[in-house]
PDB file of N, CA and C in Angstrom:
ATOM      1  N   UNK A   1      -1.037   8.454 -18.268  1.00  0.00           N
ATOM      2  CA  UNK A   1      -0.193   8.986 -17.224  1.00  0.00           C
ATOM      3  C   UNK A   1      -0.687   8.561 -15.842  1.00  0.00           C
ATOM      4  N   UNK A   2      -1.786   8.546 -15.283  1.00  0.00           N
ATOM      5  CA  UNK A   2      -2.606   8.539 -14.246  1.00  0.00           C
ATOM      6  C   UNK A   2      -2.642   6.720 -14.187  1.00  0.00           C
ATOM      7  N   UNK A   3      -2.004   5.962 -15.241  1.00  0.00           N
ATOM      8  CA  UNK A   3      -1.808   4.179 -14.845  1.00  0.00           C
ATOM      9  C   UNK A   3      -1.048   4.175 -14.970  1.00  0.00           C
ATOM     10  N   UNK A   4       0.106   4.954 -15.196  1.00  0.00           N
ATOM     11  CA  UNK A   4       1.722   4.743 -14.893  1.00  0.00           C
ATOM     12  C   UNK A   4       1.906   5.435 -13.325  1.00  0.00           C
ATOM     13  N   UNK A   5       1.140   6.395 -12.832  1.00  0.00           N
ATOM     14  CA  UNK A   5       1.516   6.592 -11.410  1.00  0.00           C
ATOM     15  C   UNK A   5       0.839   5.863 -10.518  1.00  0.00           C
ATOM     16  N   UNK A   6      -0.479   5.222 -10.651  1.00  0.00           N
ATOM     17  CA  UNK A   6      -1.088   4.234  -9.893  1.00  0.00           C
ATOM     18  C   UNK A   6      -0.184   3.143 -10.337  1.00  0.00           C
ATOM     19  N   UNK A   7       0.726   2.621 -11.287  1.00  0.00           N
ATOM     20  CA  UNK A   7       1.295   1.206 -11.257  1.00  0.00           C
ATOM     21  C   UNK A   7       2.831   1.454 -10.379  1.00  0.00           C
ATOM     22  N   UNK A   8       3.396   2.533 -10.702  1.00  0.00           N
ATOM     23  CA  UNK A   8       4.439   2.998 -10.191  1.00  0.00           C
ATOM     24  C   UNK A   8       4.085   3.064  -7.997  1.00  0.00           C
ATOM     25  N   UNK A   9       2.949   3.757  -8.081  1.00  0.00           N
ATOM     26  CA  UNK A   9       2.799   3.674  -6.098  1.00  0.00           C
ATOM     27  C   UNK A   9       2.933   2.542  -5.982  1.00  0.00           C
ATOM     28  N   UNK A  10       1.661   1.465  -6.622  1.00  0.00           N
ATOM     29  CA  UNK A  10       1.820  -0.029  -6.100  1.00  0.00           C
ATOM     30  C   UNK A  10       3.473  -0.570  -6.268  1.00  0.00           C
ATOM     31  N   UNK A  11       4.050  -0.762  -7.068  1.00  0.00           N
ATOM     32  CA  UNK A  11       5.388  -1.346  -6.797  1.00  0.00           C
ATOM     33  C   UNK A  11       6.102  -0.306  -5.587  1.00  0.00           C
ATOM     34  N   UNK A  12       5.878   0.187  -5.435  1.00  0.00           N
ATOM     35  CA  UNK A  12       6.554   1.264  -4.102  1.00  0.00           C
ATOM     36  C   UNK A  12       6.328   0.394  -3.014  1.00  0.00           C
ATOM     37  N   UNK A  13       4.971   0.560  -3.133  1.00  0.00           N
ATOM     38  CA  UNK A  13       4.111  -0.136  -1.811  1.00  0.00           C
ATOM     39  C   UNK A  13       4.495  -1.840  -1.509  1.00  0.00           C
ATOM     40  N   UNK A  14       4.379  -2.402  -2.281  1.00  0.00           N
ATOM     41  CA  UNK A  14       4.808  -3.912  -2.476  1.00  0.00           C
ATOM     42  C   UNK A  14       6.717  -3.805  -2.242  1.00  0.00           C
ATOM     43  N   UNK A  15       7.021  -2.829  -2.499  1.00  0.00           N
ATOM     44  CA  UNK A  15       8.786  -3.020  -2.637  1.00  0.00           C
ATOM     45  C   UNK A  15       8.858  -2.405  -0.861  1.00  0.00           C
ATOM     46  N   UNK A  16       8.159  -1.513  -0.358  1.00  0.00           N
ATOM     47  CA  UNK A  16       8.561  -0.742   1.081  1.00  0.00           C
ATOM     48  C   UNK A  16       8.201  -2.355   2.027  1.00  0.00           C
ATOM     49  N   UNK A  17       6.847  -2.893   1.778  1.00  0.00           N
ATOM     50  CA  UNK A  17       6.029  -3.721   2.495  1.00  0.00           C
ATOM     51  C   UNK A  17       7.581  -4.687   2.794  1.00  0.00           C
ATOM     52  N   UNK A  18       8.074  -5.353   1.990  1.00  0.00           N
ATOM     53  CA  UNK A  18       8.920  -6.233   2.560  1.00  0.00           C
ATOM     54  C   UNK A  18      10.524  -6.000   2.999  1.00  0.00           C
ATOM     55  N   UNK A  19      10.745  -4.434   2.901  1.00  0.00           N
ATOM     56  CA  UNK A  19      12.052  -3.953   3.525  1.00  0.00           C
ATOM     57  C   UNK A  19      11.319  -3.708   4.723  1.00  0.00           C
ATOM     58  N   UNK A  20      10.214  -3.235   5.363  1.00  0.00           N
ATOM     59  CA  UNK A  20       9.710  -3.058   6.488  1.00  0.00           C
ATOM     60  C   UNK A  20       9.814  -4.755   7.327  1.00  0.00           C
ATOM     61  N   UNK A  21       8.964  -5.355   6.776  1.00  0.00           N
ATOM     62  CA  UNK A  21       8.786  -6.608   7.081  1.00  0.00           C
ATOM     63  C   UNK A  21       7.890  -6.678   8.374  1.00  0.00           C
ATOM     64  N   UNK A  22       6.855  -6.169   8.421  1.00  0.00           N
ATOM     65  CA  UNK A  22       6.025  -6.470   9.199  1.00  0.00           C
ATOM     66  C   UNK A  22       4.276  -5.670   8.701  1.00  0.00           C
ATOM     67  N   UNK A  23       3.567  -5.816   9.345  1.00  0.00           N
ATOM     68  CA  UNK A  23       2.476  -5.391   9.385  1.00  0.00           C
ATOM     69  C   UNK A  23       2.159  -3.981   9.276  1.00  0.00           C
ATOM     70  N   UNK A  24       2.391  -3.297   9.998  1.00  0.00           N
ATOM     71  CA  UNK A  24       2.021  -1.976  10.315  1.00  0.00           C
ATOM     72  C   UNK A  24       2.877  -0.736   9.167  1.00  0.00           C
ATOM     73  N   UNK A  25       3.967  -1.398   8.690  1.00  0.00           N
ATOM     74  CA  UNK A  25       4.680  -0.672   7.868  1.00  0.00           C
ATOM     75  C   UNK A  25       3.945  -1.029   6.267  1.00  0.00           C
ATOM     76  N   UNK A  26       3.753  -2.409   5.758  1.00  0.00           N
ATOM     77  CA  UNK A  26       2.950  -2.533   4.866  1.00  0.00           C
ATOM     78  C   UNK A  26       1.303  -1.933   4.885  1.00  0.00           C
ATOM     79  N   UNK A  27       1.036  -1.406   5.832  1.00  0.00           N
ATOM     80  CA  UNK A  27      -0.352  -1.148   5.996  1.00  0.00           C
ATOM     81  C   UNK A  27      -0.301   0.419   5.850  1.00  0.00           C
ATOM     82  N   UNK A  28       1.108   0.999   6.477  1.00  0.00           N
ATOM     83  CA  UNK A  28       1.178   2.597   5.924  1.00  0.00           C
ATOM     84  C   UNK A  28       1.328   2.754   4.860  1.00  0.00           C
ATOM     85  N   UNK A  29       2.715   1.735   4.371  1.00  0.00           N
ATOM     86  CA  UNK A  29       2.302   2.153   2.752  1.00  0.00           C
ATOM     87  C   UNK A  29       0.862   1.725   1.867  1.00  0.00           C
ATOM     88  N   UNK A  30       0.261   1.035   2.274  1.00  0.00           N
ATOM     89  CA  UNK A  30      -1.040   0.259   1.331  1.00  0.00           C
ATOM     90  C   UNK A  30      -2.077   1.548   1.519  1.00  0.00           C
ATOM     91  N   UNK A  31      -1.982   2.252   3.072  1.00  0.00           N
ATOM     92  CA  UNK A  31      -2.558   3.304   2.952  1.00  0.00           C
ATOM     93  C   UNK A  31      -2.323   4.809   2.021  1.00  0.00           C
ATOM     94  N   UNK A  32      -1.153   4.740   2.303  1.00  0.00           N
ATOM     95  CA  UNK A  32      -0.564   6.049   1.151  1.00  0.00           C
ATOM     96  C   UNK A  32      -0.843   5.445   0.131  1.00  0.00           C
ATOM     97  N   UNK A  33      -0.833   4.560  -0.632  1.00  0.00           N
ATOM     98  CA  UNK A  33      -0.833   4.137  -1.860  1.00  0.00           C
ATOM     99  C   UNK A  33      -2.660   4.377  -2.305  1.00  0.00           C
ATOM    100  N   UNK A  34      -3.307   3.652  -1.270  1.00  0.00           N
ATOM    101  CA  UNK A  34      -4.792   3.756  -1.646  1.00  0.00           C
ATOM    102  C   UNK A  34      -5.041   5.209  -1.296  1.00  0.00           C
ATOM    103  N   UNK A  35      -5.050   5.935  -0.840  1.00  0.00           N
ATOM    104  CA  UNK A  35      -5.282   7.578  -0.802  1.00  0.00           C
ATOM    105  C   UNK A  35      -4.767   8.565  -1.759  1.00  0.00           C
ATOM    106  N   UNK A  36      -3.743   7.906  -2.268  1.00  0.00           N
ATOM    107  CA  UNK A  36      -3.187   8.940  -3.737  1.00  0.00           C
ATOM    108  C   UNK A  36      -3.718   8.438  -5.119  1.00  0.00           C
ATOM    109  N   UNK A  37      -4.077   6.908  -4.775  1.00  0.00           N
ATOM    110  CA  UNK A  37      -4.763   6.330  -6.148  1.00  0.00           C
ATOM    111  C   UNK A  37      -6.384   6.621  -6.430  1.00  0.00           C
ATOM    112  N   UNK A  38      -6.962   7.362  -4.969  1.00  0.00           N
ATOM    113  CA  UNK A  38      -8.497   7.342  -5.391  1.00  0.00           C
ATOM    114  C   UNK A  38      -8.547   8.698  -4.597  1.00  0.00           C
ATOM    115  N   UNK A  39      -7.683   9.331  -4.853  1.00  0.00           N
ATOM    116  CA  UNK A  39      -7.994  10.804  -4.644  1.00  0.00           C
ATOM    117  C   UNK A  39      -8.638  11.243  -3.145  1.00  0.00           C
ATOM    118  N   UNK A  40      -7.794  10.737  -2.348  1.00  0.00           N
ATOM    119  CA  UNK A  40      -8.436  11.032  -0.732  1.00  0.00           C
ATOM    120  C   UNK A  40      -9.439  10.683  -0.218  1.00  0.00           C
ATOM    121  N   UNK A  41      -9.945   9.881  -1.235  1.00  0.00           N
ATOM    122  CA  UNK A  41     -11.258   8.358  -0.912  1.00  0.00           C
ATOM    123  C   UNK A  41     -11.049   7.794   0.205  1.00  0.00           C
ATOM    124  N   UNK A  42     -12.073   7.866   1.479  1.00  0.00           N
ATOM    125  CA  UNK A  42     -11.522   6.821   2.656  1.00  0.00           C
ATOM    126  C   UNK A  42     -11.667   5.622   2.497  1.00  0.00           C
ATOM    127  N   UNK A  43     -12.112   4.965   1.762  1.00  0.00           N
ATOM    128  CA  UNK A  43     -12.676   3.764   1.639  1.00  0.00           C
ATOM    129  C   UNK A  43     -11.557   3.228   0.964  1.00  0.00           C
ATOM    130  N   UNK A  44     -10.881   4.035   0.043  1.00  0.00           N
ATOM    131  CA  UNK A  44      -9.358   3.523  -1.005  1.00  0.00           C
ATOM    132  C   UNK A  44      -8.298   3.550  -0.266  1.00  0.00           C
ATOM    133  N   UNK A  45      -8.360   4.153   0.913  1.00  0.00           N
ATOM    134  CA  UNK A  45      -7.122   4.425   2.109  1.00  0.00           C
ATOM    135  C   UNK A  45      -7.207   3.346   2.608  1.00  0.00           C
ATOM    136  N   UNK A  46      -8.707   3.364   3.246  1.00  0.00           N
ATOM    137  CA  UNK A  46      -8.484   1.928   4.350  1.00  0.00           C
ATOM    138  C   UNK A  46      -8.571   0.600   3.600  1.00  0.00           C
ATOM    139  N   UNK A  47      -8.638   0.848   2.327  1.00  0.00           N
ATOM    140  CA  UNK A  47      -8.922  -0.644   1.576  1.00  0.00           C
ATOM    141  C   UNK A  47      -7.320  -0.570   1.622  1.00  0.00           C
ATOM    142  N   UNK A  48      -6.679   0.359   1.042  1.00  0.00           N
ATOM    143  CA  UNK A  48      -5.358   0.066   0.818  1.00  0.00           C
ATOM    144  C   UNK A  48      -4.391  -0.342   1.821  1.00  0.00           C
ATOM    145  N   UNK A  49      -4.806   0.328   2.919  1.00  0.00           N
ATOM    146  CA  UNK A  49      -3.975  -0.112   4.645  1.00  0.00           C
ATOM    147  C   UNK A  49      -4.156  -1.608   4.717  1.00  0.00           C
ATOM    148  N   UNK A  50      -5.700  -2.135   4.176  1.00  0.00           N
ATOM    149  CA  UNK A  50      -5.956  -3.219   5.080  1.00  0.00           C
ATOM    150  C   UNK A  50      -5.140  -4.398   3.773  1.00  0.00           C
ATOM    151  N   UNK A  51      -4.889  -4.054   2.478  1.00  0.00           N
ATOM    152  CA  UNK A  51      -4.517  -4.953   1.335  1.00  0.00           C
ATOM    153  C   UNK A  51      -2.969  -5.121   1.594  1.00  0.00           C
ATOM    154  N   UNK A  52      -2.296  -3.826   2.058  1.00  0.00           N
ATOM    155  CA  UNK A  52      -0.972  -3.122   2.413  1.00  0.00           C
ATOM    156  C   UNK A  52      -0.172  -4.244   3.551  1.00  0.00           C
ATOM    157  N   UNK A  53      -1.529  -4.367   5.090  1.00  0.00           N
ATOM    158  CA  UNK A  53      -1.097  -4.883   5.687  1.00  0.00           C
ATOM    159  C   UNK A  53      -1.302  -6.819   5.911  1.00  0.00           C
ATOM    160  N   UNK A  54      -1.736  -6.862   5.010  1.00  0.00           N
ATOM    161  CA  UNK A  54      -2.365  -8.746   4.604  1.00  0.00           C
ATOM    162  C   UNK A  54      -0.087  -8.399   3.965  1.00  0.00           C
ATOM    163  N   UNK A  55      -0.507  -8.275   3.122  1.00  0.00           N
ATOM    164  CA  UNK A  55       0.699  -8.181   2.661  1.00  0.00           C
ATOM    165  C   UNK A  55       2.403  -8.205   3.294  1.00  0.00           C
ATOM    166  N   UNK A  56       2.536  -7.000   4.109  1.00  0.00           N
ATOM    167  CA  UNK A  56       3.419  -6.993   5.031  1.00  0.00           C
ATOM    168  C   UNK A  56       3.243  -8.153   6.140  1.00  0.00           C
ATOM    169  N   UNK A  57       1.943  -8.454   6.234  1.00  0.00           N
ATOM    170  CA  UNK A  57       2.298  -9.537   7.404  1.00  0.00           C
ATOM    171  C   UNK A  57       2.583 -11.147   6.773  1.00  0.00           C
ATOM    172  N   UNK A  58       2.347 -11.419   5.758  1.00  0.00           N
ATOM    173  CA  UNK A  58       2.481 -12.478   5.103  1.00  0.00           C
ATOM    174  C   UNK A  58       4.057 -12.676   4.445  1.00  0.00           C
ATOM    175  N   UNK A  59       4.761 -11.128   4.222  1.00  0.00           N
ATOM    176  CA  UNK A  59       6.017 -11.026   3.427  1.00  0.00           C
ATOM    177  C   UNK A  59       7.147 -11.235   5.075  1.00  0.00           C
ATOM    178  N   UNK A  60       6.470 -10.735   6.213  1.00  0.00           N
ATOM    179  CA  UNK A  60       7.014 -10.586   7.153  1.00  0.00           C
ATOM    180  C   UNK A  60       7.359 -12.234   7.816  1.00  0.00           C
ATOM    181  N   UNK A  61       6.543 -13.097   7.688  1.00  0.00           N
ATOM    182  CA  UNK A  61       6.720 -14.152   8.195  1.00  0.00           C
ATOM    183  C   UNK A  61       8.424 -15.200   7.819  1.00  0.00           C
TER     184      UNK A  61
END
């Protein structure tokens, strides 16, 4: 159950990142995504903001 809702955020996160289409919106979701997947871990937040926003800015171009 707990790798069907961590696989389920990431496609969220990857699907929001490029209706946003920029940086800062892929980096909120990469953050929500890494904070619900490692249980309010800062290190899984900001890993996830910073994976979130590589992402949005690369989908954004």
């Amino acid at each position: 159950m707990k790798r069907l809702l961590f696989v389920s955020m990431w496609a969220a996160a990857l699907l929001v990142a490029p209706l946003s289409g920029c940086t800062l919106g892929g980096a909120a979701a990469g953050g929500y995504v890494g904070h619900e997947a490692t249980h309010g871990s800062t290190v899984g937040t900001v890993g996830g903001a910073v994976a979130g926003g590589i992402i949005g800015h690369e989908l954004g171009k």
